[in-house]
C-alpha atoms as a PDB file:
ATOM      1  CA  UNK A   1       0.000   0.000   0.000  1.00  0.00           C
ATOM      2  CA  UNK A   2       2.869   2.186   0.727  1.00  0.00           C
ATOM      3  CA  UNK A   3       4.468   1.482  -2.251  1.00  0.00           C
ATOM      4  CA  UNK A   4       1.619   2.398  -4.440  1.00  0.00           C
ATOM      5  CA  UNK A   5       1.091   5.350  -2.380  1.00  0.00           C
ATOM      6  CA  UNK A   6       5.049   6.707  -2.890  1.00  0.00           C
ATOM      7  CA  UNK A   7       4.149   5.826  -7.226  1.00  0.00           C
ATOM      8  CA  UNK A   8       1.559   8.024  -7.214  1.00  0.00           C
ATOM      9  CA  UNK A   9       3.040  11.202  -6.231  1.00  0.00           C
ATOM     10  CA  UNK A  10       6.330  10.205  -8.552  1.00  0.00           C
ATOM     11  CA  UNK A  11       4.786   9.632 -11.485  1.00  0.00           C
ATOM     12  CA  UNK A  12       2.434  12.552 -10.827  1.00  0.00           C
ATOM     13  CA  UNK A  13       5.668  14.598 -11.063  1.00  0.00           C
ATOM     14  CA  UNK A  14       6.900  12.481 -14.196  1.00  0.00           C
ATOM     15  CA  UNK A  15       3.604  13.689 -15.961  1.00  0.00           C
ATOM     16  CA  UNK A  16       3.868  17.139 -14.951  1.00  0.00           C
ATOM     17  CA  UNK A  17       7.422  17.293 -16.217  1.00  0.00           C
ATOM     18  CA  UNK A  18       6.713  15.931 -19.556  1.00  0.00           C
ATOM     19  CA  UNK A  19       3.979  18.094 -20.298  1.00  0.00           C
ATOM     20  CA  UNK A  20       5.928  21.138 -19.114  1.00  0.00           C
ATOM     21  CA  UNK A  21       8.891  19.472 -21.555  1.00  0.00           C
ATOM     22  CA  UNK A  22       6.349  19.824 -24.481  1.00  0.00           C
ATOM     23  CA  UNK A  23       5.367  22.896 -23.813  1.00  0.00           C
ATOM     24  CA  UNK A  24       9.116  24.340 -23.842  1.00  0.00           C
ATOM     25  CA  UNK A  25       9.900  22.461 -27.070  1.00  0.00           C
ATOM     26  CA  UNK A  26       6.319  23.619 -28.162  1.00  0.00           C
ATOM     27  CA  UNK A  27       7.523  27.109 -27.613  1.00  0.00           C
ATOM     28  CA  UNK A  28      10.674  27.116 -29.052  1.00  0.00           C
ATOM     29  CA  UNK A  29       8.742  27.639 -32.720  1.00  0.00           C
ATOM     30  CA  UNK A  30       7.487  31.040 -31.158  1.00  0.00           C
ATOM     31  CA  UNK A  31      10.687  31.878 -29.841  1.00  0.00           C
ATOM     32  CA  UNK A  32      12.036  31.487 -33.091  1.00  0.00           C
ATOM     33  CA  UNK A  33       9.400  33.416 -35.116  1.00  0.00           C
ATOM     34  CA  UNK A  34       9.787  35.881 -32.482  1.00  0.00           C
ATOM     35  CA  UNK A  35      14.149  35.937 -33.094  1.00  0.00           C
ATOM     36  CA  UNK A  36      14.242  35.764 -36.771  1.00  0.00           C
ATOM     37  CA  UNK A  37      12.219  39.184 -36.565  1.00  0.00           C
ATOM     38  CA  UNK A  38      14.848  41.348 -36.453  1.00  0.00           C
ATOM     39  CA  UNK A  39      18.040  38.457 -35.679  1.00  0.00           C
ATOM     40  CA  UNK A  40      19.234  36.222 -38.960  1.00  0.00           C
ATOM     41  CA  UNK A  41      18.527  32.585 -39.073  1.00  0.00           C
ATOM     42  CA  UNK A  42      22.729  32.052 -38.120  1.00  0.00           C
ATOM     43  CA  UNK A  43      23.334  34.334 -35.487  1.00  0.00           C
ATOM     44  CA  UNK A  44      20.401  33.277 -33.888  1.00  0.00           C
ATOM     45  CA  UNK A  45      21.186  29.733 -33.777  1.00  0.00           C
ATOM     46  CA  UNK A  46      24.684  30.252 -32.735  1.00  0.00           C
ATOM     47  CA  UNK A  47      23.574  32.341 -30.149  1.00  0.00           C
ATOM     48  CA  UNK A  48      21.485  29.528 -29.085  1.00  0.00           C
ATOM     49  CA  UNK A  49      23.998  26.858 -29.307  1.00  0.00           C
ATOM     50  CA  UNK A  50      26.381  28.820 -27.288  1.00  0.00           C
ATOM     51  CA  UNK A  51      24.024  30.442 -24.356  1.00  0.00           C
ATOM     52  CA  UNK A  52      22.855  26.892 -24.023  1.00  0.00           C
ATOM     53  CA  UNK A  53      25.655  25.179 -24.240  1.00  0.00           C
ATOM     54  CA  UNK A  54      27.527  27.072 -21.282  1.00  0.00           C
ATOM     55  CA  UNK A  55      24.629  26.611 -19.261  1.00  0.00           C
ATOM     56  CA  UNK A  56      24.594  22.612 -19.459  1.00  0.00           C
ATOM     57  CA  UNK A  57      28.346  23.185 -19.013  1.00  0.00           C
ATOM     58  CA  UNK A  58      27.567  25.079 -15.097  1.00  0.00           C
ATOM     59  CA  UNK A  59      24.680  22.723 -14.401  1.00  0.00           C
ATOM     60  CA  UNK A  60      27.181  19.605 -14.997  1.00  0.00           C
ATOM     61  CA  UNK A  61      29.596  21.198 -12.872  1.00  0.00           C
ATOM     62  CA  UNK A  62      27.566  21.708 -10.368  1.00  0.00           C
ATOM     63  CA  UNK A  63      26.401  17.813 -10.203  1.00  0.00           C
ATOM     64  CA  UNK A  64      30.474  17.004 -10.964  1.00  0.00           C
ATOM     65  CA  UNK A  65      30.199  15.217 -14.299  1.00  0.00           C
ATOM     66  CA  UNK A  66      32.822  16.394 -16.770  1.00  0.00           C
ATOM     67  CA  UNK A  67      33.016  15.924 -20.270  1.00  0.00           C
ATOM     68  CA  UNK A  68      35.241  13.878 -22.090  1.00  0.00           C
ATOM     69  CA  UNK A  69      38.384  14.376 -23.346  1.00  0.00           C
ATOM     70  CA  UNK A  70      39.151  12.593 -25.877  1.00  0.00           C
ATOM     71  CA  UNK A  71      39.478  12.627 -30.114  1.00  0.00           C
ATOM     72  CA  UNK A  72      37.447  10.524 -30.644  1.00  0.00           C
ATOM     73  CA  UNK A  73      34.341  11.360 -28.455  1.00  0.00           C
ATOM     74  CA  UNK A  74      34.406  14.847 -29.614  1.00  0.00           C
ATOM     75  CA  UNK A  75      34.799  13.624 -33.198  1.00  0.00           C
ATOM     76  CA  UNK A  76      31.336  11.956 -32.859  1.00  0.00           C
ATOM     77  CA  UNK A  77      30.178  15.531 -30.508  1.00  0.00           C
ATOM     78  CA  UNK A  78      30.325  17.381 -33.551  1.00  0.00           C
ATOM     79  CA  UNK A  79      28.615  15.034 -36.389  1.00  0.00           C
ATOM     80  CA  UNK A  80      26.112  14.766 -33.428  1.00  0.00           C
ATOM     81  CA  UNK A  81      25.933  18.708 -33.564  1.00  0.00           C
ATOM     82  CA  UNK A  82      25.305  18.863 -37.463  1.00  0.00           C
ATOM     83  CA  UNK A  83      22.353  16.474 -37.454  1.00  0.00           C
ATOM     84  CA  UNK A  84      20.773  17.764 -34.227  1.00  0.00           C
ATOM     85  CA  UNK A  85      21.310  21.352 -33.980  1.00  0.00           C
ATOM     86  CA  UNK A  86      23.590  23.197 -36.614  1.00  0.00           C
ATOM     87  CA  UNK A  87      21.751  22.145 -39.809  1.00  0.00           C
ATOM     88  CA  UNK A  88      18.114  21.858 -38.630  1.00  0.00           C
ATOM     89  CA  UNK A  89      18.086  24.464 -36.470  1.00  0.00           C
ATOM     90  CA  UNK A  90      19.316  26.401 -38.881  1.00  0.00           C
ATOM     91  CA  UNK A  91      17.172  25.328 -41.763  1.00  0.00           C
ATOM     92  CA  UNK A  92      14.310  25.978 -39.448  1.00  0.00           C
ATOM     93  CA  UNK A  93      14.924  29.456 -38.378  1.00  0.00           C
ATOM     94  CA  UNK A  94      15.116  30.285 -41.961  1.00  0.00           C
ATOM     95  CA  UNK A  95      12.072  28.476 -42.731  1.00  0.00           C
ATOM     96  CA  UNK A  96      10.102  30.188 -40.114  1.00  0.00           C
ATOM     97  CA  UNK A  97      11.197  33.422 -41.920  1.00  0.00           C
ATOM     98  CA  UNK A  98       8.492  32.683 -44.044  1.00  0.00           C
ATOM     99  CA  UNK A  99       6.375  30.653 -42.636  1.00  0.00           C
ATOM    100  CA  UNK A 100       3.915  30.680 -39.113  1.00  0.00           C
ATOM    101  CA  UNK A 101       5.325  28.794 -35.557  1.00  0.00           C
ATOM    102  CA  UNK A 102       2.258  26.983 -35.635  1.00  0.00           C
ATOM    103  CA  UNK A 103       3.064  25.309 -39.121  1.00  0.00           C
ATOM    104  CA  UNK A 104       6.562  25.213 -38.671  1.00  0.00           C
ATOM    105  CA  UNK A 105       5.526  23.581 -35.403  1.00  0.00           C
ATOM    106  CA  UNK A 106       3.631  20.734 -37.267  1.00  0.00           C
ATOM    107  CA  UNK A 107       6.025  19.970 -40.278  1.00  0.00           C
ATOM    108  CA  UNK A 108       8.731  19.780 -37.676  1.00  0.00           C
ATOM    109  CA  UNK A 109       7.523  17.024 -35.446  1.00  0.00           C
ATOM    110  CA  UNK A 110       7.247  14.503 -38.149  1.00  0.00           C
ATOM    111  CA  UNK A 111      10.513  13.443 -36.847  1.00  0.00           C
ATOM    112  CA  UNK A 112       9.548  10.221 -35.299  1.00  0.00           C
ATOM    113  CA  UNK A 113       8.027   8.913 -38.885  1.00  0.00           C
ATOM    114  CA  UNK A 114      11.232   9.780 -40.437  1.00  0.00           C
ATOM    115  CA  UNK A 115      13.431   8.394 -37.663  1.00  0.00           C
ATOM    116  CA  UNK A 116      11.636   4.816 -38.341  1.00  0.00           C
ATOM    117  CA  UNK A 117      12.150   4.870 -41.968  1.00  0.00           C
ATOM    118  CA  UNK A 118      15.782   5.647 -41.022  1.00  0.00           C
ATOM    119  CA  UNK A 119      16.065   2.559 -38.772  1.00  0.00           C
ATOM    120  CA  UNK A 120      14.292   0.156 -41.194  1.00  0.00           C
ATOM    121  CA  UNK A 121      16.873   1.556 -43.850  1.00  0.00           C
ATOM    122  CA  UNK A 122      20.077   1.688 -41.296  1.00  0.00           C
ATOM    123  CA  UNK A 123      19.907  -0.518 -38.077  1.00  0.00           C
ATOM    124  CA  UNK A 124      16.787  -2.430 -38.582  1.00  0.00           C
ATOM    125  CA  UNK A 125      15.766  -3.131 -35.397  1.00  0.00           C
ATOM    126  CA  UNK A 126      12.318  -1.791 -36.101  1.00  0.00           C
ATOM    127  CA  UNK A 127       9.286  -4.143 -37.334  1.00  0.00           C
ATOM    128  CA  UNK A 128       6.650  -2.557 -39.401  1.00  0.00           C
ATOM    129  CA  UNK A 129       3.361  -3.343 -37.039  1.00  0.00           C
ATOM    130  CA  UNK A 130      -0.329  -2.640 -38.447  1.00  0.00           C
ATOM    131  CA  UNK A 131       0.205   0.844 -35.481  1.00  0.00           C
ATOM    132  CA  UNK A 132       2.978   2.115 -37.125  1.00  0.00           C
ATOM    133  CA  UNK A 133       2.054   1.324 -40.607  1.00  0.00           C
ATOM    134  CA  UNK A 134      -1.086   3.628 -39.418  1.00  0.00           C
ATOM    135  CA  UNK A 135       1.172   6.162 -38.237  1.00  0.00           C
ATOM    136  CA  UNK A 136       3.880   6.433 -41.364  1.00  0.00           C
ATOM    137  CA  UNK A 137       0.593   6.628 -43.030  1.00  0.00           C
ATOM    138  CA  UNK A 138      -1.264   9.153 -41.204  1.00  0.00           C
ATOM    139  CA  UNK A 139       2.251  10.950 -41.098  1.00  0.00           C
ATOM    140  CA  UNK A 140       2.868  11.621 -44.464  1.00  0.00           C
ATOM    141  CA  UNK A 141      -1.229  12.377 -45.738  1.00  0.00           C
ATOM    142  CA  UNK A 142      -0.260  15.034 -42.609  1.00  0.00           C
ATOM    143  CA  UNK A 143       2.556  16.603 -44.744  1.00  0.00           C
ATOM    144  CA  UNK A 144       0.879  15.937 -48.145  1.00  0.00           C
ATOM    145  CA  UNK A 145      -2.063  17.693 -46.617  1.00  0.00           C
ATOM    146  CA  UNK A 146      -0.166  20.866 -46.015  1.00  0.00           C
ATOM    147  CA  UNK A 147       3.109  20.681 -47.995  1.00  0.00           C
ATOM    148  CA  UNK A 148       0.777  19.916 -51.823  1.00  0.00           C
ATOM    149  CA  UNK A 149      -1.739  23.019 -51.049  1.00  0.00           C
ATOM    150  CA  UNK A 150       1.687  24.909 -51.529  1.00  0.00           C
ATOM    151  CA  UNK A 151       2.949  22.778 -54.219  1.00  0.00           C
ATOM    152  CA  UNK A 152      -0.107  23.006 -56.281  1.00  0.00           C
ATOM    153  CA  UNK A 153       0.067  26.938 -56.278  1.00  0.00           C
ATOM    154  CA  UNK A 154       3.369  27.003 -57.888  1.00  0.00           C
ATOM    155  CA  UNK A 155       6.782  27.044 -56.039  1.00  0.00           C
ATOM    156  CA  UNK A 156       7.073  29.590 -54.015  1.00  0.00           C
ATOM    157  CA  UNK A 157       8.797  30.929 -50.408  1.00  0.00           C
ATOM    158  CA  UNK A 158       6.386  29.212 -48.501  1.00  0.00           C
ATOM    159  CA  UNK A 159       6.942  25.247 -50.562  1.00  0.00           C
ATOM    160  CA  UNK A 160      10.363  26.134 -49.952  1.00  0.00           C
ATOM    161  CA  UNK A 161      10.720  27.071 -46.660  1.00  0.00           C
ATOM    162  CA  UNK A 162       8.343  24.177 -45.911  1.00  0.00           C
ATOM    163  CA  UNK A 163      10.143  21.574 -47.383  1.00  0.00           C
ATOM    164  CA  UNK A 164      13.277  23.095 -45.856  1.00  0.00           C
ATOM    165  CA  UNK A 165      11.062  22.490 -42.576  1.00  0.00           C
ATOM    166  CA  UNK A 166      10.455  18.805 -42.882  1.00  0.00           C
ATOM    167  CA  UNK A 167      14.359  18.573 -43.658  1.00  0.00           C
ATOM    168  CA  UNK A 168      14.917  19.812 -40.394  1.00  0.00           C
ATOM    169  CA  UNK A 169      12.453  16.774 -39.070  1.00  0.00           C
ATOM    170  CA  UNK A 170      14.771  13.818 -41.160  1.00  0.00           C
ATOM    171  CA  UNK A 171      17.794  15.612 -39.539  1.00  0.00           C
ATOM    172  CA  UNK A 172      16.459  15.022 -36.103  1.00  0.00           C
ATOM    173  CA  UNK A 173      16.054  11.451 -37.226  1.00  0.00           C
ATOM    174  CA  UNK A 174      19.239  10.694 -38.328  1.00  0.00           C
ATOM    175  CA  UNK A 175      20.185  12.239 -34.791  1.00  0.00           C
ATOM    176  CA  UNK A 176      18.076  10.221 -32.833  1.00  0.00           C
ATOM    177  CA  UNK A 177      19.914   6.997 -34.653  1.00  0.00           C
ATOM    178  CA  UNK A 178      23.323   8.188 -34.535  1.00  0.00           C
ATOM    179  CA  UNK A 179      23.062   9.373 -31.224  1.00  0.00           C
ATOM    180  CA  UNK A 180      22.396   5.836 -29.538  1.00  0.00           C
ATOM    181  CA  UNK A 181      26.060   5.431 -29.582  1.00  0.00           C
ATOM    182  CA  UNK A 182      26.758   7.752 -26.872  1.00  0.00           C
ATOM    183  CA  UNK A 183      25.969   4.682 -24.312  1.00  0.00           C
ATOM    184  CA  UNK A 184      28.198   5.103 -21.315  1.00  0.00           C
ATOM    185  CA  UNK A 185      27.884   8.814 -21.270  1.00  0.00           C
ATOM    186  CA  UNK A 186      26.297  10.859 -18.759  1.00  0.00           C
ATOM    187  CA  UNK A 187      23.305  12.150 -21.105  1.00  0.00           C
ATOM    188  CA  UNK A 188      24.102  15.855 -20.447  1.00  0.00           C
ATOM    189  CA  UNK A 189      27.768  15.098 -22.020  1.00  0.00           C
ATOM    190  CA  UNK A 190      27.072  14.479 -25.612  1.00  0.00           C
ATOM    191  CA  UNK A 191      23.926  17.349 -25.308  1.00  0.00           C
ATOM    192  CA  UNK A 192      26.666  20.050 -23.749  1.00  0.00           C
ATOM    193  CA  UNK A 193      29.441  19.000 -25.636  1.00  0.00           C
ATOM    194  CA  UNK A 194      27.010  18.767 -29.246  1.00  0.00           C
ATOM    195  CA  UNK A 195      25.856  22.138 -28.401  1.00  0.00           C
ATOM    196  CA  UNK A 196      29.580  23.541 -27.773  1.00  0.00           C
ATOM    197  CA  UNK A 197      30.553  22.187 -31.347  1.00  0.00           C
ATOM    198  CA  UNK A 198      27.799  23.743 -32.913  1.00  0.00           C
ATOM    199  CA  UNK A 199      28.850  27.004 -31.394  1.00  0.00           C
ATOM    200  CA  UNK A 200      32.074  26.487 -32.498  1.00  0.00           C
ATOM    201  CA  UNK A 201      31.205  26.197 -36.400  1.00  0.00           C
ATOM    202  CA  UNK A 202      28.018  28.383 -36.254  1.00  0.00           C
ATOM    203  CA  UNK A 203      30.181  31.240 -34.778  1.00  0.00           C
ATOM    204  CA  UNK A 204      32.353  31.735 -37.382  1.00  0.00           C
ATOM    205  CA  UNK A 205      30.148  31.460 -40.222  1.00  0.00           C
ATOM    206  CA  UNK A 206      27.643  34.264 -38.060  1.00  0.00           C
ATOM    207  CA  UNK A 207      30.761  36.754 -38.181  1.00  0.00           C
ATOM    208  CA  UNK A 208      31.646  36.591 -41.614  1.00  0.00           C
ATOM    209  CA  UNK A 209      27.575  36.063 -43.190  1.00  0.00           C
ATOM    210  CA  UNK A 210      26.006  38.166 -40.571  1.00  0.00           C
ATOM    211  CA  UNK A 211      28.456  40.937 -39.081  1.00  0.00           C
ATOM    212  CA  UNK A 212      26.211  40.786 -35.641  1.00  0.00           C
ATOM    213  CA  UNK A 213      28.099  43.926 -35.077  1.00  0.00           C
ATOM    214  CA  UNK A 214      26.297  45.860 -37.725  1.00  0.00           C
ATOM    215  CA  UNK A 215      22.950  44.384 -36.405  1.00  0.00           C
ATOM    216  CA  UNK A 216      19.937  46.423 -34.465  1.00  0.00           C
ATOM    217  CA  UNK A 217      17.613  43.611 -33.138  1.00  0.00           C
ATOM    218  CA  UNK A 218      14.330  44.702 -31.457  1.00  0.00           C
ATOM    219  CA  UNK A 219      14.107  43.617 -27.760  1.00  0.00           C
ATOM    220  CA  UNK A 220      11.483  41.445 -28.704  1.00  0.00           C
ATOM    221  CA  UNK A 221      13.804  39.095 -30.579  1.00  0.00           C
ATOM    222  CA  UNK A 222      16.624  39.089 -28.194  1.00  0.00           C
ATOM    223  CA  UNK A 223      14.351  38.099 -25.372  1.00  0.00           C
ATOM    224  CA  UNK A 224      12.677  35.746 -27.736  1.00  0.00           C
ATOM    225  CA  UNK A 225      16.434  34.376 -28.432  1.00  0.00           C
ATOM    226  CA  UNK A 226      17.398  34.120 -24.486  1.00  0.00           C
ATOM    227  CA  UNK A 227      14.094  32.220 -23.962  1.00  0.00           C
ATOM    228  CA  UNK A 228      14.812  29.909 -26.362  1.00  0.00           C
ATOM    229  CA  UNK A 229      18.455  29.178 -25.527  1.00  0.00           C
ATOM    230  CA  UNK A 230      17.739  29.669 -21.464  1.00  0.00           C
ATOM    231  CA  UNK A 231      13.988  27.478 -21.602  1.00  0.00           C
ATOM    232  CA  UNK A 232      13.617  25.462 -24.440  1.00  0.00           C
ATOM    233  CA  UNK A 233      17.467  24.300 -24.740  1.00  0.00           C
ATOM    234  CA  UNK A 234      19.011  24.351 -21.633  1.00  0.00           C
ATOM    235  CA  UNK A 235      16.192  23.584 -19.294  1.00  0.00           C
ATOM    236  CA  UNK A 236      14.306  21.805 -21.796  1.00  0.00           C
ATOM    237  CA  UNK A 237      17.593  19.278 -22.062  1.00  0.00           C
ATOM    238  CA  UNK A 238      17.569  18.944 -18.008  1.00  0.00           C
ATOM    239  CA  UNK A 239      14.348  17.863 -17.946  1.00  0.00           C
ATOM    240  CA  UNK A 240      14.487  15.476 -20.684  1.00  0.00           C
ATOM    241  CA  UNK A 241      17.253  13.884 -19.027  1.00  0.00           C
ATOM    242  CA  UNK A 242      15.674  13.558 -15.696  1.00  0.00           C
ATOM    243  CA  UNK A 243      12.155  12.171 -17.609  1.00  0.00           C
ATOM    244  CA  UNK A 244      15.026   9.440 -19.455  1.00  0.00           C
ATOM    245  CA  UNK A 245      15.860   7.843 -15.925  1.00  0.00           C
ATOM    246  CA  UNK A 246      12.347   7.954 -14.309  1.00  0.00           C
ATOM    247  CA  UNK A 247       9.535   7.978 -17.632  1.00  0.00           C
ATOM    248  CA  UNK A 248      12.626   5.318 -19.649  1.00  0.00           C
ATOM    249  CA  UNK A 249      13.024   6.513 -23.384  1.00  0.00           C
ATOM    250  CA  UNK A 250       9.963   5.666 -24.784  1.00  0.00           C
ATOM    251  CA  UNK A 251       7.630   7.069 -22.545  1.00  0.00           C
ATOM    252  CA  UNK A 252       9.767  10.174 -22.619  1.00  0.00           C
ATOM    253  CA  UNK A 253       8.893  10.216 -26.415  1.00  0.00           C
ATOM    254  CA  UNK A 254       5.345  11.292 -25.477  1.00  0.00           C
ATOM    255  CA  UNK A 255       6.361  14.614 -25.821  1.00  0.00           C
ATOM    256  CA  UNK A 256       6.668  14.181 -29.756  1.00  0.00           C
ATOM    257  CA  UNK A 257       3.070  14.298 -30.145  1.00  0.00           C
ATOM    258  CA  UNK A 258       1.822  16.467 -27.044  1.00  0.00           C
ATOM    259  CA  UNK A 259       4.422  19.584 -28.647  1.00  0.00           C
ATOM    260  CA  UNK A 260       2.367  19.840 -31.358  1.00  0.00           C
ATOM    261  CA  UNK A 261      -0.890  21.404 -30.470  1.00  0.00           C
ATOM    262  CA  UNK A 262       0.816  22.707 -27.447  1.00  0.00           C
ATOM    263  CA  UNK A 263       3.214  24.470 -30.332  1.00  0.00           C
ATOM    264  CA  UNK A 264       0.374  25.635 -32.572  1.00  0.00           C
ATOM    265  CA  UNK A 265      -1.700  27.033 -29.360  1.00  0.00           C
ATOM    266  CA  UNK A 266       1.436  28.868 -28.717  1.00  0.00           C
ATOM    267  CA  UNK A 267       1.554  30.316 -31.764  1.00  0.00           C
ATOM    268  CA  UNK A 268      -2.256  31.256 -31.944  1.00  0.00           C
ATOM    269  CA  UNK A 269      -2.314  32.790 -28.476  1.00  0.00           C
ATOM    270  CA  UNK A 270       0.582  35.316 -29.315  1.00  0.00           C
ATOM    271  CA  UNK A 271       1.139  35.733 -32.477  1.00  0.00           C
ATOM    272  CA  UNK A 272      -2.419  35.832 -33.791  1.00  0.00           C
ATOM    273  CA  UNK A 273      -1.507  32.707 -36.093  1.00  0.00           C
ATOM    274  CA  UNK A 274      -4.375  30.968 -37.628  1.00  0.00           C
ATOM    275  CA  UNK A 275      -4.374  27.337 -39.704  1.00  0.00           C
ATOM    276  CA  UNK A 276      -6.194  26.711 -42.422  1.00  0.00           C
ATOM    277  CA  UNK A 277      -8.679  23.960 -42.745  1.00  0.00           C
ATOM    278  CA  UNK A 278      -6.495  21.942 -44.322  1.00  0.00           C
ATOM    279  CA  UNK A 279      -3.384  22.798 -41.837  1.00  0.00           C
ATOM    280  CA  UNK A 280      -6.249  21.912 -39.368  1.00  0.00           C
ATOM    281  CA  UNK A 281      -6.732  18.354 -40.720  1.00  0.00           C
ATOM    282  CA  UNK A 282      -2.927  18.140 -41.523  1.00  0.00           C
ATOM    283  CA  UNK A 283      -2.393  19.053 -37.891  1.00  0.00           C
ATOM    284  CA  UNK A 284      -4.836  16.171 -37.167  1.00  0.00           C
ATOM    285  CA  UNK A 285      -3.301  13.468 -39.479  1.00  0.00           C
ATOM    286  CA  UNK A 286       0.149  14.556 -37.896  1.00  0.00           C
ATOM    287  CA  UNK A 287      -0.945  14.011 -33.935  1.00  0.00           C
ATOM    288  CA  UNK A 288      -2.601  10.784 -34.782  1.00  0.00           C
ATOM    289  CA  UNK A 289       0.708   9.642 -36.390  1.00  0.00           C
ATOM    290  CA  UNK A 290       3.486  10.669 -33.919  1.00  0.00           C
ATOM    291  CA  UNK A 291       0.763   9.269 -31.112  1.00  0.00           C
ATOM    292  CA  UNK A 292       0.995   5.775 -33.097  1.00  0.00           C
ATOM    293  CA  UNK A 293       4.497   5.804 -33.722  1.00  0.00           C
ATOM    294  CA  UNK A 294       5.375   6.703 -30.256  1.00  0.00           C
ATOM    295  CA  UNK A 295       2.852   5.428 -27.491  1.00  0.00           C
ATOM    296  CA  UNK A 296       4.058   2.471 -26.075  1.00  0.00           C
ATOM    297  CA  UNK A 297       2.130  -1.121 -26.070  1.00  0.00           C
ATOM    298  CA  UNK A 298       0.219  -1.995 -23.045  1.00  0.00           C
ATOM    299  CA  UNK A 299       3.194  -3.910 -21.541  1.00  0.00           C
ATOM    300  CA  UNK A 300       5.479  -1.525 -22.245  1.00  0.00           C
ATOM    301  CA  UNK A 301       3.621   1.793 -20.579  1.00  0.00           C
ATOM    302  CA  UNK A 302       3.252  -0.545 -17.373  1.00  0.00           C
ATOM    303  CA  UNK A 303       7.015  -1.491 -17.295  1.00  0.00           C
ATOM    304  CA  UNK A 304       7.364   2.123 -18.289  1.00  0.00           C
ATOM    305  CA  UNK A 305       5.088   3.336 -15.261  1.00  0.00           C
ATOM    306  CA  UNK A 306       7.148   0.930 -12.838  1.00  0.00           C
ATOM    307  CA  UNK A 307       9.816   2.781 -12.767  1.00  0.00           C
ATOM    308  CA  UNK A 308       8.412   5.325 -11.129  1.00  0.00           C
ATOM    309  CA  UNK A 309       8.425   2.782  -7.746  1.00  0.00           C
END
């Protein structure tokens, strides 16, 4: 009775934390909206990369866990960094130049459909089952739904910036695969030390491209741009870690699907966004996809929910 008793109260904290996880990765497509006002697309994401990256740096000094130091490790740090944060982070802030958080917000969390394509293709270790057949499924008539409204007017910023969107989402998936080989790790290490290497080429590239210098952003943008590195990196990446050793991975993956209204409300409540019907049934499509692709089996949310004890 105890015992059941002590569960409660954990896993009540295990729920609140993953819904406040969605909500901060939900936000981060406002944030960015909000930053590539009046910041460009690289100087915002290197500013991201970096803020973030020192702060995981203090936080794991502060629990005593130091990163690695060797070649090799940091070798795999920065291809981590290109398929997690440099190159769709990137490609994202410059596809929200065009188009709304709300859709960006939709496109982008496709990720787990892609990410199961990539493992049937790569590792393997994924079965197709009649639940995620319905989810690749429901997936993809999500992005046909929105993406071939834009296609069939002609190709213009918004197709582009769209497709560049769902780019973004396969990046994530190749990220999710590659970085399985960090095993051994303390989770913050690879995040901190992926973030520092994509500060370390994104830097550069901002000072020659952008000048920051010569820039004038609004206030708006640079608090938009230390929310976003501060909330929905930083503390966003704590609390993901934290949800891996109590929720486990997959029920930690429940996020995927609650950030996506949670990202489009976001977007509706302050920036005055509004969907189309079809975004609205591609938003739909999407949910019910992610849900089926990442929802655990019976057996697993109950192994999933005994952790908590």
């Amino acid at each position: 009775m105890e015992k059941a008793h002590a569960r409660q109260p954990n896993m009540a904290v295990g729920l609140t934390l993953l819904l406040a996880l969605a909500t901060l990765w939900g936000a981060s497509y406002t944030f960015i909206r909000l930053g590539v006002a009046t910041i460009p697309p690289v100087t915002l994401i290197a500013a991201r990369t970096l803020i973030a990256g020192l702060l995981l740096i203090v936080i794991m000094g502060w629990r005593g866990i130091r990163l690695p130091t060797d070649a090799a490790t940091w070798r795999r740090f920065l291809f981590q960094a290109c398929l997690n944060s440099v190159v769709p982070w990137t490609m994202l802030a410059w596809g929200e130049r065009a188009l709304d958080a709300g859709l960006a917000t939709i496109l982008n969390s496709t990720s787990p459909i892609f990410t199961f394509f990539l493992t049937l293709a790569v590792t393997r270790h994924e079965t197709l089952t009649p639940r995620k057949l319905l989810g690749v499924g429901a997936g993809l008539a999500g992005i046909c739904l929105i993406v071939g409204v834009q296609a069939l007017g002609g190709l213009g910023e918004q197709l582009v910036a769209q497709v560049v969107t769902v780019l973004a989402a396969i990046c994530y998936a190749g990220a999710a695969i590659f970085g399985r080989g960090f095993k051994g790790l303390d989770p913050m290490a690879p995040a901190a030390g992926s973030l520092l290497c994509g500060a370390a080429i994104l830097i550069p590239v901002s000072l020659v491209v952008d000048r920051p210098w010569t820039l004038a952003p609004s206030m708006s943008s640079i608090w938009a741009l230390l929310a976003l590195a501060v909330f929905s990196t930083a503390l966003a990446f704590v609390i993901y870690f934290r949800l891996i050793q109590t929720l486990g991975s997959v029920g930690t993956t429940a996020q995927a699907y609650l950030r996506v209204p949670i990202g489009v409300a976001v977007g509706v409540l302050f920036l005055g966004e509004s969907l189309s019907a079809t975004a609205w049934i591609g938003l739909g499509c999407v949910v019910i996809g992610v849900a089926a692709m990442t929802i655990p089996a019976r057996k697993a949310r109950i192994s999933a929910a005994g952790r908590f004890s």
